[in-house]
Every structure is written in C-alpha cells, then in structure tokens.
PDB file of N, CA and C in Angstrom:
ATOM      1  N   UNK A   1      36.415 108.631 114.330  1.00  0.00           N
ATOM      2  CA  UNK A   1      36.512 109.107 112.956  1.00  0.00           C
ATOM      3  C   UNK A   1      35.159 108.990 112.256  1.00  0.00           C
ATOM      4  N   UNK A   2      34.392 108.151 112.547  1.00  0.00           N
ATOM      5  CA  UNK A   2      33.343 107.808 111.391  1.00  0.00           C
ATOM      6  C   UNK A   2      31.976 108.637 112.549  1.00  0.00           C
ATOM      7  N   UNK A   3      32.439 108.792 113.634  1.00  0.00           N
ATOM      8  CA  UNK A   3      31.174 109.954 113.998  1.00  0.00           C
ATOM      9  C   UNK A   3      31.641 111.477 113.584  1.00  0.00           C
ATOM     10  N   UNK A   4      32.571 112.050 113.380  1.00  0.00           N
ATOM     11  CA  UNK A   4      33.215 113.452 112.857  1.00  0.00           C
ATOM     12  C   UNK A   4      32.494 113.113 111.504  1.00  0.00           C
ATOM     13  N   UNK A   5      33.100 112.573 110.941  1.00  0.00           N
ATOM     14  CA  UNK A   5      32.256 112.299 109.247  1.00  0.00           C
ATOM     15  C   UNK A   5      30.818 112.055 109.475  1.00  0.00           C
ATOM     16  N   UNK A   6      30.058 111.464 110.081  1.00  0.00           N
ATOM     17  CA  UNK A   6      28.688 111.299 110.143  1.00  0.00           C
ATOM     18  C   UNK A   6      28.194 112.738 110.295  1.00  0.00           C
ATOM     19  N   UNK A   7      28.976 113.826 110.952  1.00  0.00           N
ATOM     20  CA  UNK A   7      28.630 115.177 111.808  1.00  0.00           C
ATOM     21  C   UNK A   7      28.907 115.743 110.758  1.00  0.00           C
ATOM     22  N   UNK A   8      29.820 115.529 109.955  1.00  0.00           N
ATOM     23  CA  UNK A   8      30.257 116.770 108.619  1.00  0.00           C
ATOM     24  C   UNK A   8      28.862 116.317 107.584  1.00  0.00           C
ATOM     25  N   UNK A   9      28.899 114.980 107.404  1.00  0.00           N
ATOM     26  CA  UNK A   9      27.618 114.790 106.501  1.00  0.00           C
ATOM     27  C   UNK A   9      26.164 115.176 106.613  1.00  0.00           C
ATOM     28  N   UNK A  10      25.617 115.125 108.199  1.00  0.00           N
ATOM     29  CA  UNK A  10      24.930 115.718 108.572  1.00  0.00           C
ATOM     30  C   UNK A  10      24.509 117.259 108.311  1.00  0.00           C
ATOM     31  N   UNK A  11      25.418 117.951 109.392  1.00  0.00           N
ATOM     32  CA  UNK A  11      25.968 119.096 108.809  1.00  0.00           C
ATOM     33  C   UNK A  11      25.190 120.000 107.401  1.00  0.00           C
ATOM     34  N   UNK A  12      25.931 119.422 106.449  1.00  0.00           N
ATOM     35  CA  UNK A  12      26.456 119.261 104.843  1.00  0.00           C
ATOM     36  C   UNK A  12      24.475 119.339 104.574  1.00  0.00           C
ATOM     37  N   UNK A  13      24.000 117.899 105.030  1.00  0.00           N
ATOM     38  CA  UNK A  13      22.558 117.700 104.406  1.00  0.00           C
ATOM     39  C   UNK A  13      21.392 118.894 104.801  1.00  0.00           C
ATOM     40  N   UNK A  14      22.227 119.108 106.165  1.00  0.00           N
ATOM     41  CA  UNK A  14      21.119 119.740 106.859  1.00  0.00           C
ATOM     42  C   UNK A  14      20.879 121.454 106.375  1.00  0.00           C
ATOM     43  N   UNK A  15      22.078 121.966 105.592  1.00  0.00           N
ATOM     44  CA  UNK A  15      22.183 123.148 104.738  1.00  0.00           C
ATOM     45  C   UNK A  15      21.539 123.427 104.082  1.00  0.00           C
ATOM     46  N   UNK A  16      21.117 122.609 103.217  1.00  0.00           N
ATOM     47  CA  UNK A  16      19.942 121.894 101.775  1.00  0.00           C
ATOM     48  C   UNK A  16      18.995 122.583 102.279  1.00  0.00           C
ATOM     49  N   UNK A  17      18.619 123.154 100.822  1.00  0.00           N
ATOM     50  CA  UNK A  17      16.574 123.863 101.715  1.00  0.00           C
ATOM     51  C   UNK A  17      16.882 125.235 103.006  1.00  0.00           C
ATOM     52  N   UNK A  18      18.429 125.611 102.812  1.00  0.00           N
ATOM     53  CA  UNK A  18      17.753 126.949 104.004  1.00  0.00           C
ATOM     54  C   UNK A  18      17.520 128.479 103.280  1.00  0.00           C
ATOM     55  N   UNK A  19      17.316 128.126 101.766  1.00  0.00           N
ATOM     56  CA  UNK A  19      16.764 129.644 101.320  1.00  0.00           C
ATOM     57  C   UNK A  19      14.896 129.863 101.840  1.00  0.00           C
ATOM     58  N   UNK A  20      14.875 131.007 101.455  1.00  0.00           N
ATOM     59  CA  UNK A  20      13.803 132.016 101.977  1.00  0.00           C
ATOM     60  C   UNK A  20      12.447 131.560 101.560  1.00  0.00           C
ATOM     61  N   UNK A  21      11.059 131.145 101.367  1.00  0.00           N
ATOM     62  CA  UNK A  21      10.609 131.277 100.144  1.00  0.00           C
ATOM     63  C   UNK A  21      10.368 132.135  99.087  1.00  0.00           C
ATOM     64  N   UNK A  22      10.994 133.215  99.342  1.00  0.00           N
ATOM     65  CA  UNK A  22      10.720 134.419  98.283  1.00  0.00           C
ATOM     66  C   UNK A  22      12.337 133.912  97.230  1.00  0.00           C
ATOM     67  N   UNK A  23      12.989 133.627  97.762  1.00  0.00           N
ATOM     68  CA  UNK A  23      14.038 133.347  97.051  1.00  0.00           C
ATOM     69  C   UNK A  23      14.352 132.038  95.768  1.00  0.00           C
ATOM     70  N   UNK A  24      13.307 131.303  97.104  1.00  0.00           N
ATOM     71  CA  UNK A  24      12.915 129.843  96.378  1.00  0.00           C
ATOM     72  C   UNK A  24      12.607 130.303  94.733  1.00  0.00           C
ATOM     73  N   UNK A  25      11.467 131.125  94.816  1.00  0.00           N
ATOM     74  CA  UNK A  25      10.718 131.541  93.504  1.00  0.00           C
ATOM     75  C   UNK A  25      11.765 132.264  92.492  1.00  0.00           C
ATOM     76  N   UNK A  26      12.484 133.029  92.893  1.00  0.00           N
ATOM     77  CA  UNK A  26      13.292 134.218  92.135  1.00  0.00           C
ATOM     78  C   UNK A  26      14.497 133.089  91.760  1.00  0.00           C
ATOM     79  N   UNK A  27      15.160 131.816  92.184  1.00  0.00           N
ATOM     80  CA  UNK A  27      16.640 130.886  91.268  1.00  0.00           C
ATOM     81  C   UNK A  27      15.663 130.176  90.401  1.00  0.00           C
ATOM     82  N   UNK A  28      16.587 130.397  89.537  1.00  0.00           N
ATOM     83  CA  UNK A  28      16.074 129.208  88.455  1.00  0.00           C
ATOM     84  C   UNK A  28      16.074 127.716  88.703  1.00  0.00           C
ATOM     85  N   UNK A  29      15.399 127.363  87.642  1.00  0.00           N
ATOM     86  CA  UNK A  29      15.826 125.645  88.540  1.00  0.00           C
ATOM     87  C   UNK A  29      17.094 125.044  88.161  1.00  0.00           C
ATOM     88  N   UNK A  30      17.006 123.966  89.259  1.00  0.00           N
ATOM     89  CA  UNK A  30      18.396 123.390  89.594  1.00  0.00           C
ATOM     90  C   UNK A  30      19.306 124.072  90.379  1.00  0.00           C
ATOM     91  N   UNK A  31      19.083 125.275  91.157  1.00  0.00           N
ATOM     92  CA  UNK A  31      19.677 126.043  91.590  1.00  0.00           C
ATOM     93  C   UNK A  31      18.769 126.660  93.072  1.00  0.00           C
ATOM     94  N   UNK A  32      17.542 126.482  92.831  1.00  0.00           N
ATOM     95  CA  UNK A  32      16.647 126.572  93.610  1.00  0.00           C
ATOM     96  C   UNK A  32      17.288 125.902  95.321  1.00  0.00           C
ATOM     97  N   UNK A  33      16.718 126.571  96.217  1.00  0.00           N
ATOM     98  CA  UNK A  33      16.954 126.349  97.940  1.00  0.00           C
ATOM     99  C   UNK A  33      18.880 126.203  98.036  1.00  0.00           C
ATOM    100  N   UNK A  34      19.388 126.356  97.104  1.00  0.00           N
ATOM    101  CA  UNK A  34      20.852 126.506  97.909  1.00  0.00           C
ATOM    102  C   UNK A  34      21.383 127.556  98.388  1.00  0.00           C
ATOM    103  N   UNK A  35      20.937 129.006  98.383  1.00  0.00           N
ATOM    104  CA  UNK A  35      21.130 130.251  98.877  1.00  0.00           C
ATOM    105  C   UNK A  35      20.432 130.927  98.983  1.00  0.00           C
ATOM    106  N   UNK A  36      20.754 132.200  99.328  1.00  0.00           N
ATOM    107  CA  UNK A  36      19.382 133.472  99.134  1.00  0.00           C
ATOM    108  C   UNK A  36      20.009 134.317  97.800  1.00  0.00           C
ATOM    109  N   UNK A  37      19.393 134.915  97.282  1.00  0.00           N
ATOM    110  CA  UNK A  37      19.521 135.990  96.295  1.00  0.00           C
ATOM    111  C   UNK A  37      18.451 135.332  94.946  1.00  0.00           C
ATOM    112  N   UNK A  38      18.744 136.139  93.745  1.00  0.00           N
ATOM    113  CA  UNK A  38      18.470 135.243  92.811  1.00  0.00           C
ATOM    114  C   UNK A  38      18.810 134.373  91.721  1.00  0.00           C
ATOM    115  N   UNK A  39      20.096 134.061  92.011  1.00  0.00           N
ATOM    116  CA  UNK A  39      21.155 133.465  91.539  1.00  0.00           C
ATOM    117  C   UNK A  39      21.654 133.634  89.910  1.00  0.00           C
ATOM    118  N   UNK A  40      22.173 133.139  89.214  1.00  0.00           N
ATOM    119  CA  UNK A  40      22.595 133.690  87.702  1.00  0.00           C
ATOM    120  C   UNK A  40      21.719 134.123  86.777  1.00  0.00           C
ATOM    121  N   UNK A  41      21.806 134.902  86.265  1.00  0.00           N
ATOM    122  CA  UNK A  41      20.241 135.569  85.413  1.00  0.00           C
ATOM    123  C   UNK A  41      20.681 135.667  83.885  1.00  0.00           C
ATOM    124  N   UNK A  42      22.300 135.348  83.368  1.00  0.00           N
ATOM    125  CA  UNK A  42      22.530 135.324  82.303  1.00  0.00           C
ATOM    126  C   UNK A  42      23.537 134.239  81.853  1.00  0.00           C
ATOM    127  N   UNK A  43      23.528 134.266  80.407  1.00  0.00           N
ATOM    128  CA  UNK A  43      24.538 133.441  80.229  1.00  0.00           C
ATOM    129  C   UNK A  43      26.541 133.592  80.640  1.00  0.00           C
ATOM    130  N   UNK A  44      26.518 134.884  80.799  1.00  0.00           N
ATOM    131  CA  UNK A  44      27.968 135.339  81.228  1.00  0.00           C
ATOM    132  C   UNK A  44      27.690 135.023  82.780  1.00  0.00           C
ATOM    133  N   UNK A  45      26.723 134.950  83.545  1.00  0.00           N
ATOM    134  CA  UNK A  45      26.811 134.827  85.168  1.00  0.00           C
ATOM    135  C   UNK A  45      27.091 133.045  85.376  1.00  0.00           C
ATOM    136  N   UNK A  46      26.683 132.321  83.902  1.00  0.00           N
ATOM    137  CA  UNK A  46      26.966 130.986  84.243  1.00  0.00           C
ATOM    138  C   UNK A  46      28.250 130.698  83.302  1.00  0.00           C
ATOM    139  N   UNK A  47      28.782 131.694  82.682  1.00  0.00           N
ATOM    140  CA  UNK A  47      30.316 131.257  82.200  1.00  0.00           C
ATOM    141  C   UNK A  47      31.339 131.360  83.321  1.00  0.00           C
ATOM    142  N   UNK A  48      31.072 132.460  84.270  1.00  0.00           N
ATOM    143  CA  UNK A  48      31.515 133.541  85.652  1.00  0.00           C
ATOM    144  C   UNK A  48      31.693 132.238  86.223  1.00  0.00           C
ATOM    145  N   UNK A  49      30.443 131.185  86.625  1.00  0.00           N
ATOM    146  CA  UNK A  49      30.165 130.352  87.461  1.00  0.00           C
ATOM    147  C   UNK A  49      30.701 129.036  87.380  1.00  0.00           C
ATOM    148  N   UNK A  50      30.849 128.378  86.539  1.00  0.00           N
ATOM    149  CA  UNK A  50      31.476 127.253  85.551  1.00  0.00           C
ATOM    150  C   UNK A  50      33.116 127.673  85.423  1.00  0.00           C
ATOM    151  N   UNK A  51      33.688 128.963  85.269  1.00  0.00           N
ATOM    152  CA  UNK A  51      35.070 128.960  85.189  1.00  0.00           C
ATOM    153  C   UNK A  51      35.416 128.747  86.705  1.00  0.00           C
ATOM    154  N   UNK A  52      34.491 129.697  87.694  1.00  0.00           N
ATOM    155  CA  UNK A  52      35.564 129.331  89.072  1.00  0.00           C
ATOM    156  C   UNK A  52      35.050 127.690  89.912  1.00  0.00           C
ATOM    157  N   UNK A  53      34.300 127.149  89.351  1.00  0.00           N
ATOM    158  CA  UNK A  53      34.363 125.484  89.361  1.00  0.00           C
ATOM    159  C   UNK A  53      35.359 124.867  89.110  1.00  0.00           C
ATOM    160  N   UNK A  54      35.708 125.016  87.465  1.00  0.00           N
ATOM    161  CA  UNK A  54      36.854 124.131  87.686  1.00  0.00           C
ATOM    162  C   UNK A  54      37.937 124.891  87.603  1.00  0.00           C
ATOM    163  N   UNK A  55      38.437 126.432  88.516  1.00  0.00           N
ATOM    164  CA  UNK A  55      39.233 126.693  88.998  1.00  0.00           C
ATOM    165  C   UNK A  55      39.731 126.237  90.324  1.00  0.00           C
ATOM    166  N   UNK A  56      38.544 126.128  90.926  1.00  0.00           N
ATOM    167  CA  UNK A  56      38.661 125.750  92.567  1.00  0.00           C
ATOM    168  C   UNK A  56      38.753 123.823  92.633  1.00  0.00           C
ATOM    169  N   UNK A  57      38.120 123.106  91.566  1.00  0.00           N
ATOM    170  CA  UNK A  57      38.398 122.190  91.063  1.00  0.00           C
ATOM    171  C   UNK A  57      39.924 121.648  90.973  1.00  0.00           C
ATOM    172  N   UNK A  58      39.969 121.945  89.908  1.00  0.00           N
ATOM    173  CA  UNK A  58      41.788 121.936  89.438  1.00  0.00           C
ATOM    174  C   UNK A  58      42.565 122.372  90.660  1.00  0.00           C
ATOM    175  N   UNK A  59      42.627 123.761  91.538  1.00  0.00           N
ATOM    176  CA  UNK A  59      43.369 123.727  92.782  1.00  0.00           C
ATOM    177  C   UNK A  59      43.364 122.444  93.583  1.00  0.00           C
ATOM    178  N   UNK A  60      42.030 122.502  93.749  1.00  0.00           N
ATOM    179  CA  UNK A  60      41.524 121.060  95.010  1.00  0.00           C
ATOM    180  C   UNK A  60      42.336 119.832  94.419  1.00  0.00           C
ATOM    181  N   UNK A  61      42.551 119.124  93.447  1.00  0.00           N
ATOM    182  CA  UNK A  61      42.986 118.367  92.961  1.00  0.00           C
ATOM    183  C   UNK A  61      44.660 118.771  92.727  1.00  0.00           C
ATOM    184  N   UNK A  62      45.219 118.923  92.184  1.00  0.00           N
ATOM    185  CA  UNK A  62      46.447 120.190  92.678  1.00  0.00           C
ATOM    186  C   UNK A  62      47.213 119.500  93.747  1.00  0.00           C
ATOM    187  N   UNK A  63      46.198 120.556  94.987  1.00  0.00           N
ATOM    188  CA  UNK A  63      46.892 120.602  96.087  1.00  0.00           C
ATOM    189  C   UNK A  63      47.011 118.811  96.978  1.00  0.00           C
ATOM    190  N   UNK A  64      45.865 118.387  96.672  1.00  0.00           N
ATOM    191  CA  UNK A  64      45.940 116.961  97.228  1.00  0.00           C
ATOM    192  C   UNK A  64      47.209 116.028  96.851  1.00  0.00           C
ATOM    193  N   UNK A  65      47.416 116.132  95.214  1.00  0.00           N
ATOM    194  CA  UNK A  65      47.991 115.417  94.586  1.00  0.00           C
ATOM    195  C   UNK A  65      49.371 115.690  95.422  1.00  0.00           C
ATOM    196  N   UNK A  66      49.867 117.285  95.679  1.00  0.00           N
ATOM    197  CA  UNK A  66      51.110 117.472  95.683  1.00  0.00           C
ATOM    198  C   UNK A  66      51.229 117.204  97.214  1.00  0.00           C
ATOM    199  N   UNK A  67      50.214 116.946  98.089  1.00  0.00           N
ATOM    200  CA  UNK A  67      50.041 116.426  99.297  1.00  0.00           C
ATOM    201  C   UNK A  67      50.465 115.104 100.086  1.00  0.00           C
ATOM    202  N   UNK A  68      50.085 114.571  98.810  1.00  0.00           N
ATOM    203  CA  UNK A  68      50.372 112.965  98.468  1.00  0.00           C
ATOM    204  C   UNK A  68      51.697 112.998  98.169  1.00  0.00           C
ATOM    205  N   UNK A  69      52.161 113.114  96.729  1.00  0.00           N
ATOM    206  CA  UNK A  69      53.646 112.854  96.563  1.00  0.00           C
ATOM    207  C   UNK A  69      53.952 114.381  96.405  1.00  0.00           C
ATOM    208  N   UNK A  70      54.875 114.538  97.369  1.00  0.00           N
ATOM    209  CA  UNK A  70      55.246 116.127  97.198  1.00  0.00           C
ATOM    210  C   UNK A  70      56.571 116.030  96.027  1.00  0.00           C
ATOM    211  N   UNK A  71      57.134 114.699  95.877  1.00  0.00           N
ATOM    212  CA  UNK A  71      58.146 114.906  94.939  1.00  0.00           C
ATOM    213  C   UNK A  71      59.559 115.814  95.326  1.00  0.00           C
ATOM    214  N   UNK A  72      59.543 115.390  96.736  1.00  0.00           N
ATOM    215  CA  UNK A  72      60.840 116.255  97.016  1.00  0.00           C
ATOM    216  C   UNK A  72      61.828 115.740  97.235  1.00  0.00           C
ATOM    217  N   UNK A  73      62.687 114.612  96.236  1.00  0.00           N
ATOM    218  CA  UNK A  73      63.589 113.961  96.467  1.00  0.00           C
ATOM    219  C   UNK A  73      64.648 114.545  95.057  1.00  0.00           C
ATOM    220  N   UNK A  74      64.206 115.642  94.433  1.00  0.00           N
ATOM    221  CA  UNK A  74      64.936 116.154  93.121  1.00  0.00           C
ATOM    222  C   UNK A  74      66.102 116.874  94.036  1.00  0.00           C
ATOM    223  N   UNK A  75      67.526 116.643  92.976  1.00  0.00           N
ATOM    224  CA  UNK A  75      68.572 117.585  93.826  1.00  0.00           C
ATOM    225  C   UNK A  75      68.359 119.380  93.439  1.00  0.00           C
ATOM    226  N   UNK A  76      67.368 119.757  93.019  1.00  0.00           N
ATOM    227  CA  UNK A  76      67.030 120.775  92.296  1.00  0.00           C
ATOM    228  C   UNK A  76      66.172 121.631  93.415  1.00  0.00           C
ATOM    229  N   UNK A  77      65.208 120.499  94.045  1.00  0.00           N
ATOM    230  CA  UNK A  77      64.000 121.478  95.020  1.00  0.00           C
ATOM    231  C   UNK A  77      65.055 122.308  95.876  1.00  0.00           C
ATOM    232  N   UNK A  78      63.556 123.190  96.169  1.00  0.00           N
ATOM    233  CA  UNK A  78      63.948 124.384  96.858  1.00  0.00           C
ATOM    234  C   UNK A  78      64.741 123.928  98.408  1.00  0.00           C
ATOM    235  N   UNK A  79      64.019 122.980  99.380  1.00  0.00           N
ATOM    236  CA  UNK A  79      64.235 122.423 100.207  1.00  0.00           C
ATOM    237  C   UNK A  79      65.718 121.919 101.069  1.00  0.00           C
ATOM    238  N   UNK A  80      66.411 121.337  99.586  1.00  0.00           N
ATOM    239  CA  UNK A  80      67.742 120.930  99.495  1.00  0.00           C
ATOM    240  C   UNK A  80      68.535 122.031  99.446  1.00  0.00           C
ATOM    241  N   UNK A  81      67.997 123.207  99.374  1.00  0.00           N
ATOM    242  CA  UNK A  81      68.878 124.671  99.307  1.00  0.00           C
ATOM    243  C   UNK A  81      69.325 125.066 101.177  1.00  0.00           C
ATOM    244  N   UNK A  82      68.003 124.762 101.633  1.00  0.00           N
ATOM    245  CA  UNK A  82      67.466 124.967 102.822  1.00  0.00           C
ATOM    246  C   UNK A  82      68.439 124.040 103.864  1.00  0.00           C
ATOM    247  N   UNK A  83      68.291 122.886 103.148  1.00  0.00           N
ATOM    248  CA  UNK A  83      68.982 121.706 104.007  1.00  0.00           C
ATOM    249  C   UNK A  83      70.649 121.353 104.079  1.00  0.00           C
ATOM    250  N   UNK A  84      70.642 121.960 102.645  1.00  0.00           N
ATOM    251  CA  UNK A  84      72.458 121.988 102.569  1.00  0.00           C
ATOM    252  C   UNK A  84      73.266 123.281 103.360  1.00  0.00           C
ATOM    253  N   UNK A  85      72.458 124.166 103.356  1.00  0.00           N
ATOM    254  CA  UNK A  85      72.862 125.571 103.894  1.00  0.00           C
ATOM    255  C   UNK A  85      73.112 125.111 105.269  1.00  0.00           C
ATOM    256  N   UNK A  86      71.955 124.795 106.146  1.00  0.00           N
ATOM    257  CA  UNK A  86      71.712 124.213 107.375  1.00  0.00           C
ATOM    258  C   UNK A  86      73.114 123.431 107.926  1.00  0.00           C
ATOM    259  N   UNK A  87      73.248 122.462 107.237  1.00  0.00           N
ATOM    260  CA  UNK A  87      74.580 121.391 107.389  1.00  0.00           C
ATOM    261  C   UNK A  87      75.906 121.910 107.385  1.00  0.00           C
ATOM    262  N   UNK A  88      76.323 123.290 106.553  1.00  0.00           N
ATOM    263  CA  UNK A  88      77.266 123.582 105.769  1.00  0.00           C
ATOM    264  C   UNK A  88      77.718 124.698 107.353  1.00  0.00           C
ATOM    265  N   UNK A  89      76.745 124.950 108.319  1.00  0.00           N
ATOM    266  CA  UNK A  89      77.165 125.793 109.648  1.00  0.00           C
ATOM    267  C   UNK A  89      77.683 124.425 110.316  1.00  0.00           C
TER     268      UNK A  89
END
C-alpha cells in the first residue's frame, strides 16, 4: 500500500513543470507550468473556473460521504423495494 501511494505521489509531482516554454510565458502567474495553452485571460474564464472547483469539490465530498454512511437502513430506501420484492417470490 504505501509503495502504490509513493507511485501515485510521484507520479502526481512528476507532472509539475511539463508545459512548453512558449506556454510558460503566455499563463499568468500562479497558473504558470501546469498545462499548455494560455490559460484564463478574463475575469468570466476565472468565474467559469472557480464554479467547476467547487462543483467537482462538493461532488467529491458528496460521493465519499455517501460512501461512508450510505444510510440505507430507512424503511423508505429504494433498496428495501428491491429486497422485499425479492423475498415476496
């Protein structure tokens, strides 16, 4: 386990720094060597950018949570539809 994670972190670091140098010049900073192109050039390309953050944010968090406790002990979930039907042959 802790060499898979050493390999994802690796990985992960070793991404850092693979834009172009022509590209380098054309992102603004703070944004600089994480891709190629020339990254947001206005203030609507960083509202664009900031909403699907903490869209993909909020999912990621979301989906973990409901990962964790899925909460399927209600006589209401869908599941118990599934499971009573099942029994009832």
């Amino acid at each position: 386990m802790k060499n898979k994670i050493t390999l994802i972190v690796a990985l992960l670091i070793g991404t850092i720094g693979m834009a172009c140098p022509v590209c380098k010049e054309k992102q603004p900073a703070g944004f600089e060597n994480i891709t190629h192109g020339q990254g947001p050039e206005g203030n609507i390309d960083y509202i664009i950018m900031w909403s699907a953050i903490v869209i993909v944010g909020y999912t990621l968090i979301m989906s973990i949570k409901f990962l964790v406790k899925p909460k399927e002990n209600q006589k209401d979930h869908i599941k118990n539809l599934v499971v009573e039907d099942q029994n009832s042959n």
